[in-house]
N, C-alpha and C. Protein backbone atom coordinates (compact mmCIF):
# COMPACT_ATOMS: atom_id res chain seq x y z
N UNK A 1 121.41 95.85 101.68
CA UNK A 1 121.22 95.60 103.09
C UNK A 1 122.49 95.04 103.72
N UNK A 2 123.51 95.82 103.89
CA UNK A 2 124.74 95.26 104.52
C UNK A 2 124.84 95.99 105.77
N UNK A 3 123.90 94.40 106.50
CA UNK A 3 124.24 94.50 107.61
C UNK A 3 124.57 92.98 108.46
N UNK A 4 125.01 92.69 109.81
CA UNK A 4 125.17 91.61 110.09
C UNK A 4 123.68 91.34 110.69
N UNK A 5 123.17 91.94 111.56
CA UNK A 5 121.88 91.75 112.50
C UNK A 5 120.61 92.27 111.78
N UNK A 6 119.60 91.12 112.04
CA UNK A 6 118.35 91.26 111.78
C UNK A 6 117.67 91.57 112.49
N UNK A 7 116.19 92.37 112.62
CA UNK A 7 115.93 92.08 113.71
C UNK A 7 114.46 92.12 113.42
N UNK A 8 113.72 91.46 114.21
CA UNK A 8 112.59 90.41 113.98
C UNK A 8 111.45 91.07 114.61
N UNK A 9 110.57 91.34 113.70
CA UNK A 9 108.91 91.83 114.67
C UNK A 9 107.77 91.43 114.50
N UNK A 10 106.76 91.53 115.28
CA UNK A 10 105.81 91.30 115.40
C UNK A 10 104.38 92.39 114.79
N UNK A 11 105.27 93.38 114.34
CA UNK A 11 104.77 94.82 114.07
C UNK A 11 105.57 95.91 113.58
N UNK A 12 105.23 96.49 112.22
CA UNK A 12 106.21 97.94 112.37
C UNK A 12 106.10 99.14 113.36
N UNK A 13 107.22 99.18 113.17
CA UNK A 13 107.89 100.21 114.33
C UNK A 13 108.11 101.01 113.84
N UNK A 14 108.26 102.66 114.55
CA UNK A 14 108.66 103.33 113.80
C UNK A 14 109.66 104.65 115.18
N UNK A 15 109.94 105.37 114.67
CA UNK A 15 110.66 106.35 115.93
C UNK A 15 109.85 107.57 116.06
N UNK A 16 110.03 108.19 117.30
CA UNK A 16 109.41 109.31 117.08
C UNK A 16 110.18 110.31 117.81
N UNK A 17 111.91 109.62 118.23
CA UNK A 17 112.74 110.49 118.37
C UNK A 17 114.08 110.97 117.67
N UNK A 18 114.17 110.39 116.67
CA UNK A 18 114.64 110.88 115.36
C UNK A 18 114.33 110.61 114.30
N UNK A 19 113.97 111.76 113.16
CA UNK A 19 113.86 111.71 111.85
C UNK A 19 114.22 110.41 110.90
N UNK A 20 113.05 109.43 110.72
CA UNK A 20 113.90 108.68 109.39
C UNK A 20 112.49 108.09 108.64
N UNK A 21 113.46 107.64 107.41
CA UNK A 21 112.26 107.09 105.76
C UNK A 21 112.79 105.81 106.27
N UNK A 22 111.36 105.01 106.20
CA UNK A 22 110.98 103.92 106.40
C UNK A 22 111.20 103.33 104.56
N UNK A 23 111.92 102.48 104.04
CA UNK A 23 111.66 101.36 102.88
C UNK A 23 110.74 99.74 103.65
N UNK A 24 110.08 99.94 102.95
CA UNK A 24 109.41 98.18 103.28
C UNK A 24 109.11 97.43 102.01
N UNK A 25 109.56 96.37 102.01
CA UNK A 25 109.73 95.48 101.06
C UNK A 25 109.08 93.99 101.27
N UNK A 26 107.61 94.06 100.74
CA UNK A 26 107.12 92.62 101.00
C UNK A 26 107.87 91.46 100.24
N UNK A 27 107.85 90.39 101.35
CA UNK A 27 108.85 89.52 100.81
C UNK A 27 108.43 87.88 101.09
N UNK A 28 108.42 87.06 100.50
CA UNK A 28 108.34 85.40 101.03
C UNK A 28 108.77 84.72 102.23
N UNK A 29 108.41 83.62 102.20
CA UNK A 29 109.18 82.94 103.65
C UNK A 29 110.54 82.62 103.18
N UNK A 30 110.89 81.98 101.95
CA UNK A 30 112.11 81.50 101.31
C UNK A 30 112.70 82.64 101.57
N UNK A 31 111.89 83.78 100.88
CA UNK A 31 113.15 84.72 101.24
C UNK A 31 113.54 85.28 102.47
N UNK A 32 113.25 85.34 103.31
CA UNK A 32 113.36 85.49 104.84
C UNK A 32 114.60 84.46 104.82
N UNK A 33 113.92 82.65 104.98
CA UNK A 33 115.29 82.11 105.15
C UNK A 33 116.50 82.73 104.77
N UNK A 34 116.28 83.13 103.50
CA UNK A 34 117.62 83.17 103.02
C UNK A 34 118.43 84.37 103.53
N UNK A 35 117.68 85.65 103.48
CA UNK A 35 118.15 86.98 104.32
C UNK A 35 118.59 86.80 106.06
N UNK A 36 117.95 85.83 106.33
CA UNK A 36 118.60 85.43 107.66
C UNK A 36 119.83 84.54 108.22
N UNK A 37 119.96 83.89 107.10
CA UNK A 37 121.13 82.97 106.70
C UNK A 37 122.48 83.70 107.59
N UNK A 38 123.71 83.21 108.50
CA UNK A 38 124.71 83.66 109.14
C UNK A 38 124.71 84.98 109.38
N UNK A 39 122.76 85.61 110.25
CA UNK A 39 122.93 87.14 110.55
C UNK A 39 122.62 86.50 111.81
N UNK A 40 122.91 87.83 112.55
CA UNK A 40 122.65 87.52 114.34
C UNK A 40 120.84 88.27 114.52
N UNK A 41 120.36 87.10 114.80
CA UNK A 41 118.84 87.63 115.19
C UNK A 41 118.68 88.06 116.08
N UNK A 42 117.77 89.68 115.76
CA UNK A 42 117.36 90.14 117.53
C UNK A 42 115.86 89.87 117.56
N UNK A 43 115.31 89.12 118.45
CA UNK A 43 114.04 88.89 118.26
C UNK A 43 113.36 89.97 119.12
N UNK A 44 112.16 90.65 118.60
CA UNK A 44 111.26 91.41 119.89
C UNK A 44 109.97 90.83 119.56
N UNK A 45 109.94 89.28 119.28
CA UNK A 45 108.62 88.79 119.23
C UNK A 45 108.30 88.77 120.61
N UNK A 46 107.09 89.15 121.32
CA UNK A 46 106.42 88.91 122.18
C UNK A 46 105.58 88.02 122.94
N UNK A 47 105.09 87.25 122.13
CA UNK A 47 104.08 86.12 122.57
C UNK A 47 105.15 84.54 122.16
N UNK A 48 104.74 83.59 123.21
CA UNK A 48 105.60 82.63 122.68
C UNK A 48 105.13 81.81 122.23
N UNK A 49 103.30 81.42 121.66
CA UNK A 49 103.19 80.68 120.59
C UNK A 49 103.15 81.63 118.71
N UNK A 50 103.43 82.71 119.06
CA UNK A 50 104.28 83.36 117.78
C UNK A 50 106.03 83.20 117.45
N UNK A 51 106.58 83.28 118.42
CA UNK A 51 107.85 82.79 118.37
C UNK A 51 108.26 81.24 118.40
N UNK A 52 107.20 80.51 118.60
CA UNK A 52 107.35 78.87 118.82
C UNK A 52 107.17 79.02 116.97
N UNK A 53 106.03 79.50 116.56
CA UNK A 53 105.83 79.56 115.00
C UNK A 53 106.76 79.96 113.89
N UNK A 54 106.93 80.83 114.39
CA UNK A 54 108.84 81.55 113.52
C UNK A 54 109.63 80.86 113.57
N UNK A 55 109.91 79.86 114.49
CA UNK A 55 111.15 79.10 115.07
C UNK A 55 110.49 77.90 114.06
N UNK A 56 109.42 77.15 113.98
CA UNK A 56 109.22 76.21 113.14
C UNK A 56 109.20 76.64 111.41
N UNK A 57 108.78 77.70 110.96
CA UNK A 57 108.75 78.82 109.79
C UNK A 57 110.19 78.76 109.27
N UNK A 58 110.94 79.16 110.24
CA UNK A 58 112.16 79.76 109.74
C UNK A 58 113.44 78.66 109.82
N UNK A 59 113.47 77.65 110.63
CA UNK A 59 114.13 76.59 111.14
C UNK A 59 115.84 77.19 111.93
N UNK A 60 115.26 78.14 113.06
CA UNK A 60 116.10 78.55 113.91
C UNK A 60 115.28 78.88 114.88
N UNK A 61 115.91 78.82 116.38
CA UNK A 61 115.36 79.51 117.26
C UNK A 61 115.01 80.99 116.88
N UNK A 62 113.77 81.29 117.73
CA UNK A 62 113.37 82.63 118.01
C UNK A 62 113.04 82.41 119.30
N UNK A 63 113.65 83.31 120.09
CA UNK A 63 113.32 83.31 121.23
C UNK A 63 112.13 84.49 121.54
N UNK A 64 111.56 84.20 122.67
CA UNK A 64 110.48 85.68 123.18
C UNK A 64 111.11 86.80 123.63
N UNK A 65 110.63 87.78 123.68
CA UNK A 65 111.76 89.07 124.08
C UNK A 65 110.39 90.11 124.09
N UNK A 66 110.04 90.80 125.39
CA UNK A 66 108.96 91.58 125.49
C UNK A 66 109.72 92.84 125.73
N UNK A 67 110.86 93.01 125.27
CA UNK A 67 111.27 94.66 125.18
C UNK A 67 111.09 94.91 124.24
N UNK A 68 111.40 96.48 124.29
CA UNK A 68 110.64 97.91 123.43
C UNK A 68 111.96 97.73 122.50
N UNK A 69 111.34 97.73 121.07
CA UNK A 69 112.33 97.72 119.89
C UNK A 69 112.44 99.09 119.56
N UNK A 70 113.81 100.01 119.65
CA UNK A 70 114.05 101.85 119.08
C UNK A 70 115.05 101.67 118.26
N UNK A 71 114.37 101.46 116.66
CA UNK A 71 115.17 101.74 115.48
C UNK A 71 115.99 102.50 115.59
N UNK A 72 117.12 102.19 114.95
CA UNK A 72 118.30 103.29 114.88
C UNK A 72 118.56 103.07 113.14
N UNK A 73 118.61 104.54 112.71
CA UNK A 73 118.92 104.33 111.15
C UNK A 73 120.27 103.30 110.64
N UNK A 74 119.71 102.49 109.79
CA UNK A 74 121.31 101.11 108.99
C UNK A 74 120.51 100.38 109.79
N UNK A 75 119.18 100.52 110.78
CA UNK A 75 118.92 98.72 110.72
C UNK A 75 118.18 98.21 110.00
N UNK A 76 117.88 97.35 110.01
CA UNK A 76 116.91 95.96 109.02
C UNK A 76 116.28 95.23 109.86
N UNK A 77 114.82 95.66 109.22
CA UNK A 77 113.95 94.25 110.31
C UNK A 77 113.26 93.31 109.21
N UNK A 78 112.60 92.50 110.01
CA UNK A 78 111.79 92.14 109.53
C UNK A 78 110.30 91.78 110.37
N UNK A 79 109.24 92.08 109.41
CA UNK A 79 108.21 92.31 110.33
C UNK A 79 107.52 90.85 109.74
N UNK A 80 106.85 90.11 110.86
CA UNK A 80 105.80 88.84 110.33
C UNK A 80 105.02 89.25 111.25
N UNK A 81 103.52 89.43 109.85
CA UNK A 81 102.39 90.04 110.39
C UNK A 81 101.33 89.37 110.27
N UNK A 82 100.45 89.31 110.59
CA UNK A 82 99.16 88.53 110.46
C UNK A 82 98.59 89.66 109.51
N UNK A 83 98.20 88.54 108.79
CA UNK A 83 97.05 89.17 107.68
C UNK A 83 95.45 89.34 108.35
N UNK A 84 95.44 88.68 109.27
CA UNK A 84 93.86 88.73 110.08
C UNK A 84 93.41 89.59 111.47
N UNK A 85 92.82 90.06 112.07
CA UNK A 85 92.95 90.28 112.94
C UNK A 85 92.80 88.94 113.95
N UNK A 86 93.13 88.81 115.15
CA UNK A 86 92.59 87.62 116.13
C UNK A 86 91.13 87.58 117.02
N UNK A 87 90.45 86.57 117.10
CA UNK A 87 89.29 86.94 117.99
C UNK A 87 89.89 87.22 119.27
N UNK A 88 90.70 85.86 119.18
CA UNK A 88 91.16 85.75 120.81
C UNK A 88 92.26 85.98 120.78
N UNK A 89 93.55 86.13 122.00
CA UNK A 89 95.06 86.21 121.93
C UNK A 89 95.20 85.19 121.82
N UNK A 90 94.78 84.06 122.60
CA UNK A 90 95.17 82.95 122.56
C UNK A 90 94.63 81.87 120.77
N UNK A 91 94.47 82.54 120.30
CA UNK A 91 93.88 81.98 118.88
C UNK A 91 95.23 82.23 117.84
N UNK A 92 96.21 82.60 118.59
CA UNK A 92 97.53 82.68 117.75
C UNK A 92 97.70 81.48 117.57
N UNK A 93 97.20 80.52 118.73
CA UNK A 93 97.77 79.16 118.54
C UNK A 93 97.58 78.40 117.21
N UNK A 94 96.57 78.94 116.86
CA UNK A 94 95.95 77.74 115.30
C UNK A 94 96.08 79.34 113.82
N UNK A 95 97.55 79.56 114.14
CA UNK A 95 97.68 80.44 113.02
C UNK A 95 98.76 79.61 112.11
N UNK A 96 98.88 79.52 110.48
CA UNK A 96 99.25 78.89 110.08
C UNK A 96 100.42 80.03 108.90
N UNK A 97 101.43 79.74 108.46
CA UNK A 97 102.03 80.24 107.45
C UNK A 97 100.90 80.89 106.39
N UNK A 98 99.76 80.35 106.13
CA UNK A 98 99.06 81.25 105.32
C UNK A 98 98.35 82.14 105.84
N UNK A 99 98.52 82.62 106.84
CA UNK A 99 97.87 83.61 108.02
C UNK A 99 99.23 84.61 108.35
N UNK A 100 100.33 84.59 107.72
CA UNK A 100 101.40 85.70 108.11
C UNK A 100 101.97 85.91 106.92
N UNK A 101 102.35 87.16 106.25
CA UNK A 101 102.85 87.65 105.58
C UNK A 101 104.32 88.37 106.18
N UNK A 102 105.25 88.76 105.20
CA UNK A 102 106.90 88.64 105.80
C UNK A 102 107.15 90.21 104.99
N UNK A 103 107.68 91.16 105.85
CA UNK A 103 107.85 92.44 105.23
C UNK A 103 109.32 92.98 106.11
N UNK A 104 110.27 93.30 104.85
CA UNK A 104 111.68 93.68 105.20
C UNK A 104 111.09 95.03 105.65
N UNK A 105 111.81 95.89 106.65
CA UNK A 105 111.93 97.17 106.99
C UNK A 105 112.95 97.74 106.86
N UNK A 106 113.85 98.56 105.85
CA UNK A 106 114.87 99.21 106.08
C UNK A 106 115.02 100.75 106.58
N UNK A 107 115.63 101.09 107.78
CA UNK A 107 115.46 102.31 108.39
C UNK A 107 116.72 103.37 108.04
N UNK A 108 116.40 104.34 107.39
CA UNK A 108 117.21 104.99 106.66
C UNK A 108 117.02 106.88 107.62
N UNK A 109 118.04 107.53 107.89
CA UNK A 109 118.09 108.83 108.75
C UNK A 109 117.78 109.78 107.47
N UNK A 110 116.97 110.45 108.16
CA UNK A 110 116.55 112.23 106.83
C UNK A 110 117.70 112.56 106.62
């Protein structure tokens, strides 16, 4: 994964205007820290008591960012997903590290 920028989701993504193989690699919170370590984060978390959560998770800002994330093959994300579905939106609030699982995305061109 040599790249400088990460970039951060709420969901996999995928393209549907050019060809590419998706790698996903479930991974820890440690390891997140550490893969994020002196990369430039692009966040497209959406909601900001999910990004208030990442930011305490990860011990860096995440900021909110409600634009449209379009993979380009050589990037790297990372997706933090809820393992549950939500009743409510607002029930993100009382979601805890054992309620999100951490999955690398590497986007690779056919």
């Amino acid at each position: 994964m040599p790249t400088d920028k990460v970039i951060l989701l709420n969901a996999l993504v995928t393209s549907s205007r050019i060809p590419m193989v998706l790698k996903t690699i479930p991974i820890s919170l440690e390891e997140v820290k550490e893969l994020i370590k002196n990369k430039d984060i692009v966040s497209y978390i959406g909601h900001l008591a999910t990004a208030r959560l990442l930011s305490q998770l990860l011990l860096v800002d995440i900021p909110v960012n409600r634009a449209m994330y379009s993979p380009e093959p050589g990037d790297v994300a990372i997706v933090a997903r809820l393992k549950k579905r939500l009743d409510k939106p607002e029930d993100v609030e009382n979601i805890s590290i054992n309620d999100i699982e951490f999955i690398v995305v590497e986007y690779y061109h056919v």
